[in-house]
PDB file of N, CA and C in Angstrom:
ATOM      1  N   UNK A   1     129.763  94.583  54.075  1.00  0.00           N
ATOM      2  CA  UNK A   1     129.398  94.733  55.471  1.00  0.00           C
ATOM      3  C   UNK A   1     130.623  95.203  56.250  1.00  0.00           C
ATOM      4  N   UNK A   2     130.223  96.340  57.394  1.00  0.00           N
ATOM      5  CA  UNK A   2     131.380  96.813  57.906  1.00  0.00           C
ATOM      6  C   UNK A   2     130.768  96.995  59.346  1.00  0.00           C
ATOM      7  N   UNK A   3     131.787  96.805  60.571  1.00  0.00           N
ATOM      8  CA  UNK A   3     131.066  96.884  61.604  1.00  0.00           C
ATOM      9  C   UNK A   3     132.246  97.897  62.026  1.00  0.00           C
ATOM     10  N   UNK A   4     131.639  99.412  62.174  1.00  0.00           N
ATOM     11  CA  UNK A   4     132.416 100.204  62.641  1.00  0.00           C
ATOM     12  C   UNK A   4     132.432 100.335  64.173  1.00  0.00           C
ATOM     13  N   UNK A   5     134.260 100.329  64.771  1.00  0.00           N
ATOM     14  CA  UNK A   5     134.133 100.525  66.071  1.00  0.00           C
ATOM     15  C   UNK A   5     134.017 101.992  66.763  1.00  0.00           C
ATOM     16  N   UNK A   6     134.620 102.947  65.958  1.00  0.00           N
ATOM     17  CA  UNK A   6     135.018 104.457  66.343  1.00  0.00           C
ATOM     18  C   UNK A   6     135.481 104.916  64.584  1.00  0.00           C
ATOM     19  N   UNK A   7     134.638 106.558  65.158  1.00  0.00           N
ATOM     20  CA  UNK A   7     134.845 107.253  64.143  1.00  0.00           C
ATOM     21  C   UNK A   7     135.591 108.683  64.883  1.00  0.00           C
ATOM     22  N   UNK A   8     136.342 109.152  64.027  1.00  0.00           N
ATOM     23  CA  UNK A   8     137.505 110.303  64.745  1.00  0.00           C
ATOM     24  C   UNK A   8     137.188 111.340  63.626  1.00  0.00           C
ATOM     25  N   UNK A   9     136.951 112.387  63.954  1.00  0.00           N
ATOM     26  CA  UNK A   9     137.052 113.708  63.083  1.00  0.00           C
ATOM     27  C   UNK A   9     138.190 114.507  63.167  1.00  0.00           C
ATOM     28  N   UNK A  10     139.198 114.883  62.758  1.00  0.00           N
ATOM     29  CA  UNK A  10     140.424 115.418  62.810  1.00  0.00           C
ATOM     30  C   UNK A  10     140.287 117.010  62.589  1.00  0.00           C
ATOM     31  N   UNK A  11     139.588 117.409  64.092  1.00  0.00           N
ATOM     32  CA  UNK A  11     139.229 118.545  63.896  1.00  0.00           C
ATOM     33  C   UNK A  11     140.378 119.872  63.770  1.00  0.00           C
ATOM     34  N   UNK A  12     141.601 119.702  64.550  1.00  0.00           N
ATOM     35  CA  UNK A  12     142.489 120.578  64.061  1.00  0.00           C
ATOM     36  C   UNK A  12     143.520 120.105  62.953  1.00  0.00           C
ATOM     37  N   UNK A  13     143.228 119.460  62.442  1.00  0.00           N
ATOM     38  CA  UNK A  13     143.651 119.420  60.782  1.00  0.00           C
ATOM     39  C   UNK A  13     142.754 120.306  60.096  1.00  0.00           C
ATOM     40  N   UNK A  14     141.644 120.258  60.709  1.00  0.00           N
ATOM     41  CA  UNK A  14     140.782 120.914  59.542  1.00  0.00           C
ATOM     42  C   UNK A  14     140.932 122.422  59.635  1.00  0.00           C
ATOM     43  N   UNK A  15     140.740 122.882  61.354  1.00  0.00           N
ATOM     44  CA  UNK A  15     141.088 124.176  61.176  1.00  0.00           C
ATOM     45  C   UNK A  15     142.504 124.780  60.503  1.00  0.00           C
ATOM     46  N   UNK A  16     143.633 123.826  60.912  1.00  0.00           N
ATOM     47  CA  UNK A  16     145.020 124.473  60.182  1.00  0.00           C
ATOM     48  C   UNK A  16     144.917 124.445  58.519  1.00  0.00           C
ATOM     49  N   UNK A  17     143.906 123.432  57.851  1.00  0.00           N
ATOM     50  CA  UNK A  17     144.396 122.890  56.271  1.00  0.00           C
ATOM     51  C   UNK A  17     143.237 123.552  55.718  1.00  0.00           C
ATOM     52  N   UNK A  18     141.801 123.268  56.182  1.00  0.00           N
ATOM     53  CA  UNK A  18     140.829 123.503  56.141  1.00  0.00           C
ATOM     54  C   UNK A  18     140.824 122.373  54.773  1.00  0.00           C
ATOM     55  N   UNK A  19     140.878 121.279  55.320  1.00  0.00           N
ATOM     56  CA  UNK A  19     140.603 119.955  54.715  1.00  0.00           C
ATOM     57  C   UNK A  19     140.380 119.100  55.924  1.00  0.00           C
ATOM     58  N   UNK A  20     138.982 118.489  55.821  1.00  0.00           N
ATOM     59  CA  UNK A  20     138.142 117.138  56.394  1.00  0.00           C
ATOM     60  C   UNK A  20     137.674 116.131  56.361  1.00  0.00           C
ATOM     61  N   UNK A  21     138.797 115.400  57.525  1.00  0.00           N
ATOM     62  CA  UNK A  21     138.731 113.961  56.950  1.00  0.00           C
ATOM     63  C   UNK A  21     138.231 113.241  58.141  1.00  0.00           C
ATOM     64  N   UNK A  22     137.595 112.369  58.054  1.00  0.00           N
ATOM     65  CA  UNK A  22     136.915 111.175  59.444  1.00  0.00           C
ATOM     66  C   UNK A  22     138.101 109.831  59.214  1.00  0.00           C
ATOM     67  N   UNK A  23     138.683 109.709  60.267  1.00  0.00           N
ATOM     68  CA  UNK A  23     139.464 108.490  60.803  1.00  0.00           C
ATOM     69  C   UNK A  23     138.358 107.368  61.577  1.00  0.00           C
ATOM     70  N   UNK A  24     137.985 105.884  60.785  1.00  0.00           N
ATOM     71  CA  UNK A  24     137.329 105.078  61.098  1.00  0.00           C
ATOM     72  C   UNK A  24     138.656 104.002  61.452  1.00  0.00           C
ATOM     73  N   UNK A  25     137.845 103.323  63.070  1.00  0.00           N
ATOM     74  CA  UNK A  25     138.523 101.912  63.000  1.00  0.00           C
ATOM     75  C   UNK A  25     137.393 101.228  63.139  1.00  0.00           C
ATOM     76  N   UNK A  26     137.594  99.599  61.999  1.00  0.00           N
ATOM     77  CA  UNK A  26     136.554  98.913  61.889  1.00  0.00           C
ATOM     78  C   UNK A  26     137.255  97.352  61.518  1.00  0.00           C
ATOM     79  N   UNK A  27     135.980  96.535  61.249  1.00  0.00           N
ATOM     80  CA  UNK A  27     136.181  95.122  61.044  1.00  0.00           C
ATOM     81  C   UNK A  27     135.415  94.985  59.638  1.00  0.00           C
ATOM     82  N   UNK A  28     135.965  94.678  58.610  1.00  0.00           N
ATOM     83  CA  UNK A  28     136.071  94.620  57.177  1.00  0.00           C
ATOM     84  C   UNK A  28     135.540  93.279  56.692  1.00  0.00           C
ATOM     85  N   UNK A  29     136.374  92.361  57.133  1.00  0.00           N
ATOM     86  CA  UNK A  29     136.032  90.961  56.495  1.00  0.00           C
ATOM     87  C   UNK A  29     136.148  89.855  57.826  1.00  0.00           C
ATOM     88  N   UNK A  30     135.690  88.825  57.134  1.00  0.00           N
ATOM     89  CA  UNK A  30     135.364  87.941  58.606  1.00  0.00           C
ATOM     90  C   UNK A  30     137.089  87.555  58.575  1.00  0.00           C
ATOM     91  N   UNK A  31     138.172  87.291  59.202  1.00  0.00           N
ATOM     92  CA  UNK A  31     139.361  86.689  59.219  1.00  0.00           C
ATOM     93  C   UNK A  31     139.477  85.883  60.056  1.00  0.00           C
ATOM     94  N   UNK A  32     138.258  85.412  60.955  1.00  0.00           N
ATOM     95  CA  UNK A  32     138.549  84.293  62.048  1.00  0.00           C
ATOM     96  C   UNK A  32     137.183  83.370  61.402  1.00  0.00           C
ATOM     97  N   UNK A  33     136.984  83.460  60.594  1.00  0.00           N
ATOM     98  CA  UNK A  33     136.238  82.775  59.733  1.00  0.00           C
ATOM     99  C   UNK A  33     134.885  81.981  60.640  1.00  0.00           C
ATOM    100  N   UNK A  34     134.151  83.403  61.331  1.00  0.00           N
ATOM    101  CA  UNK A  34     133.205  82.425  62.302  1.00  0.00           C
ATOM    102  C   UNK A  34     131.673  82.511  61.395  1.00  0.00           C
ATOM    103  N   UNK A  35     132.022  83.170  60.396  1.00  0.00           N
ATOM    104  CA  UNK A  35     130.385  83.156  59.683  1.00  0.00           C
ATOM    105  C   UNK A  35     129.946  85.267  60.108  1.00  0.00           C
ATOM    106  N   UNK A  36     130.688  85.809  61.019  1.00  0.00           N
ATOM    107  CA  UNK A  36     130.209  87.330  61.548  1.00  0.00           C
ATOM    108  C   UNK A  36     131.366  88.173  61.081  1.00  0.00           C
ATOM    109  N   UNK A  37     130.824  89.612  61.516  1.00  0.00           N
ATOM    110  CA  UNK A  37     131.887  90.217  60.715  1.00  0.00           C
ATOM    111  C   UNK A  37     131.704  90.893  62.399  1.00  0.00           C
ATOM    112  N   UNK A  38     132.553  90.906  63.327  1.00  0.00           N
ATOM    113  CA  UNK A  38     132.628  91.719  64.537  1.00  0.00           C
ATOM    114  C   UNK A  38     134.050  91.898  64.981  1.00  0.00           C
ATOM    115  N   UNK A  39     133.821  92.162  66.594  1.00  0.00           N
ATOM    116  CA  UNK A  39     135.363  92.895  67.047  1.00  0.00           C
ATOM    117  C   UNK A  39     136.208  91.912  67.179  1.00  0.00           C
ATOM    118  N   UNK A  40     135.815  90.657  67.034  1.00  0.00           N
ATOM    119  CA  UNK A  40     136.814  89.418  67.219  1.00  0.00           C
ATOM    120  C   UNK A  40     137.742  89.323  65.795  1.00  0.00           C
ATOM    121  N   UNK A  41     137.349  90.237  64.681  1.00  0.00           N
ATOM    122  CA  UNK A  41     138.145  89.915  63.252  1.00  0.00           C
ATOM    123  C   UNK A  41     139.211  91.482  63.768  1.00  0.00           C
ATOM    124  N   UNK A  42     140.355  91.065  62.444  1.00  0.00           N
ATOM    125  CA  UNK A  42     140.808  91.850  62.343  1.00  0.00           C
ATOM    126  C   UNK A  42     140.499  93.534  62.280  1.00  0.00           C
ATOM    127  N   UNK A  43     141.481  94.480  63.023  1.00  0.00           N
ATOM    128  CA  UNK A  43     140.773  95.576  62.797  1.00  0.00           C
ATOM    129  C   UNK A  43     141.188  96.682  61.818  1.00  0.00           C
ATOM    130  N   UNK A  44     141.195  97.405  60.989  1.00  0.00           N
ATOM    131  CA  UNK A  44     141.666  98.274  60.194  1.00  0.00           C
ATOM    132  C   UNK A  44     141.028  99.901  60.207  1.00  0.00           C
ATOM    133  N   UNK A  45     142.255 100.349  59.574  1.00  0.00           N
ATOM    134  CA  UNK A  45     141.765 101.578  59.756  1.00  0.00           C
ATOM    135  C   UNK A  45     141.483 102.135  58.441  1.00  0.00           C
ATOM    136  N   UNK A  46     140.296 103.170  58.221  1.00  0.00           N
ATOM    137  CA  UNK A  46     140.429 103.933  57.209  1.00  0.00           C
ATOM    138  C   UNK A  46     139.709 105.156  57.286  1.00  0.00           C
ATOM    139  N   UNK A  47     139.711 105.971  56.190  1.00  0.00           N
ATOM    140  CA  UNK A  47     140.040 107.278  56.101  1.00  0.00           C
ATOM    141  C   UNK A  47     138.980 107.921  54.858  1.00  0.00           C
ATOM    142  N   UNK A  48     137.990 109.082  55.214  1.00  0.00           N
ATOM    143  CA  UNK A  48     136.794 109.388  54.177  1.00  0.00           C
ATOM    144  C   UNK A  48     137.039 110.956  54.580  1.00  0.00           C
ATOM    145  N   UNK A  49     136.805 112.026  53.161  1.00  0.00           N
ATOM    146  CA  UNK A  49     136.315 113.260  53.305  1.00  0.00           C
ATOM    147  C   UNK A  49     134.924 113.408  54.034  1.00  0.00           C
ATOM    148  N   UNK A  50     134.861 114.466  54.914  1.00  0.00           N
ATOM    149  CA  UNK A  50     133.819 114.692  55.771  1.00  0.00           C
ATOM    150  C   UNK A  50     132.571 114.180  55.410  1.00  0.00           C
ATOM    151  N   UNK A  51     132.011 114.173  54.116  1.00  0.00           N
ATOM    152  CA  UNK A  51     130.784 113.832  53.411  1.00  0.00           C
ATOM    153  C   UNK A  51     131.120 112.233  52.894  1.00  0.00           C
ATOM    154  N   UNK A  52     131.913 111.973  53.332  1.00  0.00           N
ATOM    155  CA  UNK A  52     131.760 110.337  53.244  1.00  0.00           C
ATOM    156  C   UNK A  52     132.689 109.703  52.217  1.00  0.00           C
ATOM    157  N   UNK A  53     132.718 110.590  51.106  1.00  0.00           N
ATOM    158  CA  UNK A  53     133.653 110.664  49.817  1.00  0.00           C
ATOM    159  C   UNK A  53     135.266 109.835  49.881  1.00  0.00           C
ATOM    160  N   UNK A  54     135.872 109.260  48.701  1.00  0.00           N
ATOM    161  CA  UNK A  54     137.188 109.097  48.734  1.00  0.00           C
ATOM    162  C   UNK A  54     137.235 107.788  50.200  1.00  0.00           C
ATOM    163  N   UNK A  55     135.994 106.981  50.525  1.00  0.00           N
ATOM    164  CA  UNK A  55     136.274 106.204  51.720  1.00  0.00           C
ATOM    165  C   UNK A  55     137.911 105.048  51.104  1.00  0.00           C
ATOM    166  N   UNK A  56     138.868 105.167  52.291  1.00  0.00           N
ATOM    167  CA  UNK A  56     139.842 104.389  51.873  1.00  0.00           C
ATOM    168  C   UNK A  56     140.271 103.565  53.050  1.00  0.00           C
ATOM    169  N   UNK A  57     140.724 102.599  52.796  1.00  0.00           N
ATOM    170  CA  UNK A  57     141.584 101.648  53.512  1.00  0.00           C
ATOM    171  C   UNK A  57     142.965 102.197  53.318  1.00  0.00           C
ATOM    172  N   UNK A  58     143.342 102.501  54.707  1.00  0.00           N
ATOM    173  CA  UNK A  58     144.883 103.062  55.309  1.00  0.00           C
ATOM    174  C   UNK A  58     145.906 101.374  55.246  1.00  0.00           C
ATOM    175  N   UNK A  59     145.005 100.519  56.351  1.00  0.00           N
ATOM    176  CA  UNK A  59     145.934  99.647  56.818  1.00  0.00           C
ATOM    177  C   UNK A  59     146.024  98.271  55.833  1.00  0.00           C
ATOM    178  N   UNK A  60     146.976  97.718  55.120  1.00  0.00           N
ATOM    179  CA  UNK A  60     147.286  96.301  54.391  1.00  0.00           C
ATOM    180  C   UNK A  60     146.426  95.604  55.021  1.00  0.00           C
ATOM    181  N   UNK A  61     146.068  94.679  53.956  1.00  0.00           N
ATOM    182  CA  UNK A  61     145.212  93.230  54.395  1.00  0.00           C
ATOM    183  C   UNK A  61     145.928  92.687  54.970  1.00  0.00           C
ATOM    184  N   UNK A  62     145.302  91.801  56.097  1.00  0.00           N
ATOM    185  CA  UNK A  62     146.200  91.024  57.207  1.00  0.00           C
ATOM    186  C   UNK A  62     146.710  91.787  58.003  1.00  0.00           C
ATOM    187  N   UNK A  63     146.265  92.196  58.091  1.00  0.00           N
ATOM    188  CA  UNK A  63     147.036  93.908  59.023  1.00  0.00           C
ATOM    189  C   UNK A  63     146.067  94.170  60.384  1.00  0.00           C
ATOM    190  N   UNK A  64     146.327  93.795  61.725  1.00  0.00           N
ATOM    191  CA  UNK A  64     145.584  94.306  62.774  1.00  0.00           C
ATOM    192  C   UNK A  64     145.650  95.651  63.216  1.00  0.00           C
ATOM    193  N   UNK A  65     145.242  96.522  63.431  1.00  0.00           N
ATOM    194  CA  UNK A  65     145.112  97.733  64.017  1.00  0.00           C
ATOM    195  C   UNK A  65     145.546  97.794  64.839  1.00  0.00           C
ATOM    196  N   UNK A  66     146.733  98.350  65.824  1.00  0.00           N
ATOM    197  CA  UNK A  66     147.082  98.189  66.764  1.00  0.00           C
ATOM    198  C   UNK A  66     146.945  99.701  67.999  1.00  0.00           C
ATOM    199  N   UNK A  67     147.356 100.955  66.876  1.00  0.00           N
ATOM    200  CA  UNK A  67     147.048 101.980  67.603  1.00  0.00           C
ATOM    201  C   UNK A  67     147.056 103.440  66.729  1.00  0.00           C
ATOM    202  N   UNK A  68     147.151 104.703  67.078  1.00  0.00           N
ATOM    203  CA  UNK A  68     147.444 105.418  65.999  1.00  0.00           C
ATOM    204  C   UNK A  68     147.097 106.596  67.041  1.00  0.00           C
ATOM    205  N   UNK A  69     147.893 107.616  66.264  1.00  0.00           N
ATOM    206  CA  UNK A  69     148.331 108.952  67.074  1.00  0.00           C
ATOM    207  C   UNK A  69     147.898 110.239  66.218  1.00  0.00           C
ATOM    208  N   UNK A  70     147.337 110.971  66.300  1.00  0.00           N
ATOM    209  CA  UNK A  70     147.433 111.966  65.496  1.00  0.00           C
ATOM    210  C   UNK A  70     148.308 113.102  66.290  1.00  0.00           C
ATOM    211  N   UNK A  71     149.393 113.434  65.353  1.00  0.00           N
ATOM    212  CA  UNK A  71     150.183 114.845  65.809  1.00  0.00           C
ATOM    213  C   UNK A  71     150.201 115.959  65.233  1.00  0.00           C
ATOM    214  N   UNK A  72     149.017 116.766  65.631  1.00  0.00           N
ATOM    215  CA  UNK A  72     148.371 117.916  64.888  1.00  0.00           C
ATOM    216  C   UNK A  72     149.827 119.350  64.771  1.00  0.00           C
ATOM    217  N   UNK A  73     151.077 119.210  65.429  1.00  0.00           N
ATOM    218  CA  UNK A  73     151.827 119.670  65.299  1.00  0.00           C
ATOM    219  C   UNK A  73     152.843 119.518  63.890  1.00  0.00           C
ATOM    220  N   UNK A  74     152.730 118.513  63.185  1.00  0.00           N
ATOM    221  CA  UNK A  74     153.473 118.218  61.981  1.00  0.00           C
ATOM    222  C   UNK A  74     152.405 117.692  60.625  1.00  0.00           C
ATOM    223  N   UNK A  75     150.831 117.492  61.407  1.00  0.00           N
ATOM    224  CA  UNK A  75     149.891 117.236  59.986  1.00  0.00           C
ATOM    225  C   UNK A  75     150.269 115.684  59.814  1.00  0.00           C
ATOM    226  N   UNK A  76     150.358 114.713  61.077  1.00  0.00           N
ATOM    227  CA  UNK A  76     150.719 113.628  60.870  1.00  0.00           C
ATOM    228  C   UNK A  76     149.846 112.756  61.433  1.00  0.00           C
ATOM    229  N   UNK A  77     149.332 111.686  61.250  1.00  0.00           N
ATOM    230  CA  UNK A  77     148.822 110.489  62.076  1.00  0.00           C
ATOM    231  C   UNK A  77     149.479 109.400  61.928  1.00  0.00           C
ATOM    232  N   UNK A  78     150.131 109.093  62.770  1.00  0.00           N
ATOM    233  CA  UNK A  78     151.332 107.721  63.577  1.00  0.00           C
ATOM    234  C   UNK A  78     150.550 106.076  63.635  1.00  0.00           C
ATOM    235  N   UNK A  79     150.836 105.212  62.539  1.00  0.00           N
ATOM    236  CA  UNK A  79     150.059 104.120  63.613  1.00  0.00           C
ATOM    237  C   UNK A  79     150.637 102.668  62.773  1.00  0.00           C
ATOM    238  N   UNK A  80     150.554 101.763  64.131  1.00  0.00           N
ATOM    239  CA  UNK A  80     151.456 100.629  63.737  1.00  0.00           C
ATOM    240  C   UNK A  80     150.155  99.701  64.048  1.00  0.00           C
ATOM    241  N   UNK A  81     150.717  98.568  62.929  1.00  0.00           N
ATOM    242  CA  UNK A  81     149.792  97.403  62.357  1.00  0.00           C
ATOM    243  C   UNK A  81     150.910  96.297  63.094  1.00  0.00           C
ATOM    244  N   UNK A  82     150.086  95.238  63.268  1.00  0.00           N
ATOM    245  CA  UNK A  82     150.492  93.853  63.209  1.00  0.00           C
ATOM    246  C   UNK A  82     150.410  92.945  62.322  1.00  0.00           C
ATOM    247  N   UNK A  83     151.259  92.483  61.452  1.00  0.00           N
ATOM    248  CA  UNK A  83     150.668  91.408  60.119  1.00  0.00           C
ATOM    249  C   UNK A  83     151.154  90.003  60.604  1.00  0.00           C
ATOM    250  N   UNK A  84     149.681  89.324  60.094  1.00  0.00           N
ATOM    251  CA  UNK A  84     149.334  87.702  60.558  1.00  0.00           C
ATOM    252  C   UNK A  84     150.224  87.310  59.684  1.00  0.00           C
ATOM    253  N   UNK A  85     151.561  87.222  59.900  1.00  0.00           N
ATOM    254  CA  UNK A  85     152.884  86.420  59.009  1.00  0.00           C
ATOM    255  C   UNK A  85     152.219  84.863  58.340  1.00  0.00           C
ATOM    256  N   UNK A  86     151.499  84.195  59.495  1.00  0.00           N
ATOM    257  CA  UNK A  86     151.321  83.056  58.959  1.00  0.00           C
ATOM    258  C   UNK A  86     150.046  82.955  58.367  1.00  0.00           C
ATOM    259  N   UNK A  87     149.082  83.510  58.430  1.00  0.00           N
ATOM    260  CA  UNK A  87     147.780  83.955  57.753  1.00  0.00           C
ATOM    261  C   UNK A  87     146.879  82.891  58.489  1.00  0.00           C
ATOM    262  N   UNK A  88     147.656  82.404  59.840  1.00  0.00           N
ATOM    263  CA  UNK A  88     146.112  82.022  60.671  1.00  0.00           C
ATOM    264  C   UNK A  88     144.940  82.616  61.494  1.00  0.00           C
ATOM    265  N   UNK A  89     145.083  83.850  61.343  1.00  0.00           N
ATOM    266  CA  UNK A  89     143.700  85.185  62.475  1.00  0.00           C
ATOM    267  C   UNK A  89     144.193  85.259  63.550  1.00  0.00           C
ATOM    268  N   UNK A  90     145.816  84.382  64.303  1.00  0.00           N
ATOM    269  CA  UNK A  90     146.080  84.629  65.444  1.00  0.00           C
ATOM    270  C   UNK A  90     147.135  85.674  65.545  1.00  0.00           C
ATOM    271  N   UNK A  91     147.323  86.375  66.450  1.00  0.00           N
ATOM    272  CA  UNK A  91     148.725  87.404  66.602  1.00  0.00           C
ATOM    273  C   UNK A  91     149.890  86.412  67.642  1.00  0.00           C
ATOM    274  N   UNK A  92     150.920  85.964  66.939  1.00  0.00           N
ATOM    275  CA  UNK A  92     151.584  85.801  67.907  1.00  0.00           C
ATOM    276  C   UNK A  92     152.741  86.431  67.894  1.00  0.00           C
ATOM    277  N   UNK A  93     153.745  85.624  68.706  1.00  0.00           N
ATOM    278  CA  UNK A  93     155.621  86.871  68.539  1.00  0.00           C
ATOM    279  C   UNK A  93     155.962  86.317  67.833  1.00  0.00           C
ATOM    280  N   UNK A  94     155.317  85.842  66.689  1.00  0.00           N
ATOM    281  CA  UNK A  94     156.284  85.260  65.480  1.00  0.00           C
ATOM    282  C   UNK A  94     155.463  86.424  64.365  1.00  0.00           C
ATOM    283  N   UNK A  95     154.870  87.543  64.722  1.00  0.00           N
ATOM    284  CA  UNK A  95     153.668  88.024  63.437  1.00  0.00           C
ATOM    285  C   UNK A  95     154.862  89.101  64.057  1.00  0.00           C
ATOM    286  N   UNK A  96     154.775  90.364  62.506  1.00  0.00           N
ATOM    287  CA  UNK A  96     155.199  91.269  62.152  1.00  0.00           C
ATOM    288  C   UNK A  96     154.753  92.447  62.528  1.00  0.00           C
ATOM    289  N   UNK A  97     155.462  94.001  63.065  1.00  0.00           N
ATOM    290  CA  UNK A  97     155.256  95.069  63.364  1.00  0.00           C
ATOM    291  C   UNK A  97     155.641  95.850  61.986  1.00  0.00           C
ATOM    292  N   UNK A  98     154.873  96.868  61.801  1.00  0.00           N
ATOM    293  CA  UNK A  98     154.829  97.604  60.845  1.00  0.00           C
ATOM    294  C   UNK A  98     154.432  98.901  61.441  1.00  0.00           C
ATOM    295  N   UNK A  99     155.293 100.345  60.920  1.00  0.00           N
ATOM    296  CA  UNK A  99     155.013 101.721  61.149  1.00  0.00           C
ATOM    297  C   UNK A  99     154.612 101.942  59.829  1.00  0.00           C
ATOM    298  N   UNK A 100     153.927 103.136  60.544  1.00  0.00           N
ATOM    299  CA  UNK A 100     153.426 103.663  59.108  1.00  0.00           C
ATOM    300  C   UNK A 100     152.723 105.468  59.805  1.00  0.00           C
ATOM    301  N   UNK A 101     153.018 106.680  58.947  1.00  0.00           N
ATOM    302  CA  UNK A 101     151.798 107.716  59.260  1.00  0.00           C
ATOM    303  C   UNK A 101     151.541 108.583  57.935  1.00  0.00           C
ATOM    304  N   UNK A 102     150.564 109.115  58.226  1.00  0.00           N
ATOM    305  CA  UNK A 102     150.034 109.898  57.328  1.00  0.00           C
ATOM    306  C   UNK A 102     150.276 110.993  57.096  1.00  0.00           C
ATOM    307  N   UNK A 103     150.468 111.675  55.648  1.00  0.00           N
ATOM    308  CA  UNK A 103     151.645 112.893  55.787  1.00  0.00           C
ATOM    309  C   UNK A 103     150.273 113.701  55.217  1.00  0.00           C
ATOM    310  N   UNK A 104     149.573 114.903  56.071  1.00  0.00           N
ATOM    311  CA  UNK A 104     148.548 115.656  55.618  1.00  0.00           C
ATOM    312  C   UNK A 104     149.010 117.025  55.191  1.00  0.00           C
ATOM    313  N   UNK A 105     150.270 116.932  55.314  1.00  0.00           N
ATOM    314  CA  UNK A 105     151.202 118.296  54.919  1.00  0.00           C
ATOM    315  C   UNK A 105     151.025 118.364  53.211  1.00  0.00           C
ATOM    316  N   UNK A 106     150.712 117.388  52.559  1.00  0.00           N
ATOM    317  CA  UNK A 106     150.423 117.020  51.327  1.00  0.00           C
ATOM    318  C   UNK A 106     149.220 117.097  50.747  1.00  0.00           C
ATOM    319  N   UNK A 107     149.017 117.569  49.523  1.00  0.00           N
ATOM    320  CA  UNK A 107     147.506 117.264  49.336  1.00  0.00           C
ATOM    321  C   UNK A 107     147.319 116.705  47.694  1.00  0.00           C
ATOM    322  N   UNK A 108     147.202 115.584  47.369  1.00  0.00           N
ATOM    323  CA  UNK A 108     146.551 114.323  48.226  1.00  0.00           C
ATOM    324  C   UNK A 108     147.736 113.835  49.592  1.00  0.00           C
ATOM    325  N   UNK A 109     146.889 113.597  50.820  1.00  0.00           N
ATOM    326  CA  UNK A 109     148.346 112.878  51.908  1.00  0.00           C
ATOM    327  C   UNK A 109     148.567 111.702  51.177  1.00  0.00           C
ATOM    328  N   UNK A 110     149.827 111.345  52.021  1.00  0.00           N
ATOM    329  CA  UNK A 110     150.699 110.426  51.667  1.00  0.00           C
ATOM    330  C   UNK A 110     150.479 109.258  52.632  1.00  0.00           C
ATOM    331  N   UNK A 111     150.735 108.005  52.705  1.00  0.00           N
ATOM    332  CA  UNK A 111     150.906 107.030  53.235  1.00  0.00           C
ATOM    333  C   UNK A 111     152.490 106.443  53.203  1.00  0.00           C
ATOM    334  N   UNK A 112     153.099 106.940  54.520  1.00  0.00           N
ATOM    335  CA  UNK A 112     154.400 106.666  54.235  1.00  0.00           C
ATOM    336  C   UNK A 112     154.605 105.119  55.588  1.00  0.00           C
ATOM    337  N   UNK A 113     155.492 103.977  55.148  1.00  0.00           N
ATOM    338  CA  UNK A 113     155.896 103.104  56.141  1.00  0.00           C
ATOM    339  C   UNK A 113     157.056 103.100  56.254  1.00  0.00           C
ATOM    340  N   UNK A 114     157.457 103.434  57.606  1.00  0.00           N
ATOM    341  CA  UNK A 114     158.810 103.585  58.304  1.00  0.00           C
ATOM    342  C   UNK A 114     159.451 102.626  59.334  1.00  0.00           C
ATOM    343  N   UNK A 115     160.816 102.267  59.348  1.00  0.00           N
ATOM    344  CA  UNK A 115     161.459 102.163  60.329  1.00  0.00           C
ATOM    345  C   UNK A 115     161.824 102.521  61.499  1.00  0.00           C
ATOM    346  N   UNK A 116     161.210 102.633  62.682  1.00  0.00           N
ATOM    347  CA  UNK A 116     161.689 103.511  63.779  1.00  0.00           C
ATOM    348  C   UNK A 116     162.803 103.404  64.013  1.00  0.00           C
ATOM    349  N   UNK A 117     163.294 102.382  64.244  1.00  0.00           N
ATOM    350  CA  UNK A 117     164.930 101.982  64.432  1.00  0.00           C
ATOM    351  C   UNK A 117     165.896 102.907  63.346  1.00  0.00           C
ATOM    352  N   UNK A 118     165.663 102.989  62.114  1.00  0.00           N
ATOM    353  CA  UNK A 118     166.406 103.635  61.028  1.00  0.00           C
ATOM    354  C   UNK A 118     166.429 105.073  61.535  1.00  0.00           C
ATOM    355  N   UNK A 119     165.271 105.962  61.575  1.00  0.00           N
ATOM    356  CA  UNK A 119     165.021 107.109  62.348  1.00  0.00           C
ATOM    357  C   UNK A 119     166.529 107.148  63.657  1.00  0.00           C
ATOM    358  N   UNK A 120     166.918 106.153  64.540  1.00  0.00           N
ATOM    359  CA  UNK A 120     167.284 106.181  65.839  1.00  0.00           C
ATOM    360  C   UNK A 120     168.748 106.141  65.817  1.00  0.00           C
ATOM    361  N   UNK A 121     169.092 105.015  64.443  1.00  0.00           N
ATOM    362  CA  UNK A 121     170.309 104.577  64.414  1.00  0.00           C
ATOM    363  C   UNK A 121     170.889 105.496  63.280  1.00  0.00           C
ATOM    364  N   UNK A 122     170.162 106.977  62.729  1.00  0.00           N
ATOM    365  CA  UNK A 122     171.076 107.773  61.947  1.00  0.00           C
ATOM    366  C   UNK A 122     171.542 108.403  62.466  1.00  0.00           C
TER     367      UNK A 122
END
């Protein structure tokens, strides 16, 4: 069971690569353990060829969805997760930031996780 919130078609990827992919954000598994699978659980993102094919999970388990960018100038999509450090369903300032984007310059893309700070401080 999947309760999808938004589906994204990455339409100028497709015209530059002429490869098509749908960007889903959704709620996967119950993680606030109420018996439902809705917008109150964790959210994740993932990633299917136009016809539905190859459906994948982008973001780690325990991993909230936080935002994501596509930058059709480099064939990239940008997006940072929050991980439930303590594995109770709550986000607090003790839970973890994580980067991460998608390298479509590649084929198969890549799933790369980065440091922004490392990027800043070379």
């Amino acid at each position: 069971v999947l309760n999808i919130t938004n589906v994204r078609y990455l339409r100028t990827l497709a015209k530059a690569t002429n490869r098509h992919y749908l960007l889903y954000r959704l709620q996967d598994k119950d993680t606030n353990r109420d018996g439902k699978i809705n917008n109150e659980d964790i959210t994740s993102l993932y990633i299917s060829k136009l016809d539905g094919t190859e459906f994948a999970k982008l973001t780690p388990d325990l991993h909230q969805l936080d935002e994501y960018v596509m930058k059709d100038w480099c064939s990239r999509c940008y997006f940072r997760t929050m991980e439930d450090v303590n594995k109770d369903g709550k986000f607090t300032k003790k839970d973890k930031y994580h980067y991460f984007y998608i390298d479509f310059s590649s084929d198969p893309y890549k799933i790369v996780e980065y440091n922004p700070l490392d990027l800043v401080l070379k």
